[in-house]
Protein backbone atom coordinates (compact mmCIF):
# COMPACT_ATOMS: atom_id res chain seq x y z
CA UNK A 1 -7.05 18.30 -18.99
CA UNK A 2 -3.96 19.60 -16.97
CA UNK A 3 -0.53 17.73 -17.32
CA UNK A 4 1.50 17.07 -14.60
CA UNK A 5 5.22 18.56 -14.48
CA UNK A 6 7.82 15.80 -13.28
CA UNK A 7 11.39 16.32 -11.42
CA UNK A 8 11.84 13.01 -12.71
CA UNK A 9 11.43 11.85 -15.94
CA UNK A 10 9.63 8.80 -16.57
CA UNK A 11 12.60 7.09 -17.34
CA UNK A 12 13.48 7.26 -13.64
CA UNK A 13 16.86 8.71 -14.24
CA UNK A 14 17.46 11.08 -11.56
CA UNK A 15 18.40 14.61 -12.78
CA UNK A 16 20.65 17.77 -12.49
CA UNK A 17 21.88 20.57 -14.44
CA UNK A 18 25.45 20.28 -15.65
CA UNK A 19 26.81 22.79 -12.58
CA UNK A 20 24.65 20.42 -9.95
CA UNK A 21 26.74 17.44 -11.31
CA UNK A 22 29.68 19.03 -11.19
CA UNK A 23 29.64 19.56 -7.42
CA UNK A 24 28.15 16.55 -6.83
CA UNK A 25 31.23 14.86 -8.12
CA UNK A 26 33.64 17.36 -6.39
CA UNK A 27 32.24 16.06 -3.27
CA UNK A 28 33.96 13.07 -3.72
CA UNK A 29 37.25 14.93 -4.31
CA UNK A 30 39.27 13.63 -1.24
CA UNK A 31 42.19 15.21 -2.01
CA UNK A 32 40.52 18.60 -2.65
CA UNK A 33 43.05 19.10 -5.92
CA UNK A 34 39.46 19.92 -8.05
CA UNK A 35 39.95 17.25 -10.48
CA UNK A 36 38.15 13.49 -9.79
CA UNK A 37 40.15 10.44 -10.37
CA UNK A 38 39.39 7.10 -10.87
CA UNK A 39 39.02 5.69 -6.76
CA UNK A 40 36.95 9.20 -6.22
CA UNK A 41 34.89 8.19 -9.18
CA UNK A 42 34.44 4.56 -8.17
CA UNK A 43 33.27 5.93 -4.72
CA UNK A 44 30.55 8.17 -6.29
CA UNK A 45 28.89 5.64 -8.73
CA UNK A 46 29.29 2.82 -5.45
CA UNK A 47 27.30 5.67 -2.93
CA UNK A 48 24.24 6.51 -5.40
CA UNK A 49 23.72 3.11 -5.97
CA UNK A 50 25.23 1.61 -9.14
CA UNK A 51 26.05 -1.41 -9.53
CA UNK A 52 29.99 -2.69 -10.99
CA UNK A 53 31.32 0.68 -9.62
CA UNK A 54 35.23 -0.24 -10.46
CA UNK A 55 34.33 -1.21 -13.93
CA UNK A 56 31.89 1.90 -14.44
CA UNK A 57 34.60 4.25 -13.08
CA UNK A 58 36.92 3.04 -14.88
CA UNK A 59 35.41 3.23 -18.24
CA UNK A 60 34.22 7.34 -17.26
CA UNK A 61 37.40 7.94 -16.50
CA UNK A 62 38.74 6.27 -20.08
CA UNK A 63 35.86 8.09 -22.05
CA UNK A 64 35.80 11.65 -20.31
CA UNK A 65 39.60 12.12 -19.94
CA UNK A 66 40.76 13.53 -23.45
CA UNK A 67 44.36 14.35 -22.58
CA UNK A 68 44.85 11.09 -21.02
CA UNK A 69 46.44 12.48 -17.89
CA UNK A 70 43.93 10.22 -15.49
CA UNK A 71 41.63 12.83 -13.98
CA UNK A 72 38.85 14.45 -15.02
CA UNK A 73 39.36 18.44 -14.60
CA UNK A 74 37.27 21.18 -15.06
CA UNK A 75 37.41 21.03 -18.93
CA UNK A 76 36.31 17.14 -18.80
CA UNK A 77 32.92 17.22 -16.87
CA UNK A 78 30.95 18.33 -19.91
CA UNK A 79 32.60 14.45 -20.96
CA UNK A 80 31.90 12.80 -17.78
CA UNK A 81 28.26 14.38 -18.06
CA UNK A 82 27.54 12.06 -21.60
CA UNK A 83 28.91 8.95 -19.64
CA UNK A 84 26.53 9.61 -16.90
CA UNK A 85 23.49 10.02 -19.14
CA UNK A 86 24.56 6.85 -20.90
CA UNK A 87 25.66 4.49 -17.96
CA UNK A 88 24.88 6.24 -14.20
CA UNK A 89 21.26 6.59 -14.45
CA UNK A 90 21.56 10.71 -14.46
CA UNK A 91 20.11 12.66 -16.64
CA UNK A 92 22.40 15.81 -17.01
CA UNK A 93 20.28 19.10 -18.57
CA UNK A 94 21.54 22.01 -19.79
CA UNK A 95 24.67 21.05 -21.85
């Protein structure tokens, strides 16, 4: 009996390595400064689908941004990456 490899798990959550996510979320950078703030990360949960965007931005932003400064930089994603798994329906591999 052969088993079947999945892109997706069976879970449904869709995934992406760690780097994918990263400029996934950069493409909602408006303001092309590299770092995502809370509007730009309301915009990407809204587009892929989730529902209570503000709320779910919000709270990412909270629980990813450890020097409290109100983005999430380059050193944060790994953060934002754990919130995703947990709350975005995205599985992040590879950190």
């Amino acid at each position: 009996m052969a088993f079947i490899e999945r892109s997706v798990p069976c879970d449904g959550k869709r995934m992406m390595s760690l780097e994918e996510f990263k400029q996934w979320l950069l493409s909602f950078d408006s303001d092309s400064d590299g770092r995502i703030n809370h509007s730009e990360l309301r915009e990407a949960v809204r587009l892929s689908g989730g529902l209570f965007a503000s709320w779910k931005s919000e709270r990412g932003i909270k629980s990813a941004d450890t020097n409290h400064n109100g983005f999430i930089d380059d050193n944060e994603f790994r953060n934002l990456a754990h919130f995703a798994d947990k709350y975005l329906n995205i599985r992040i591999t590879g950190f």
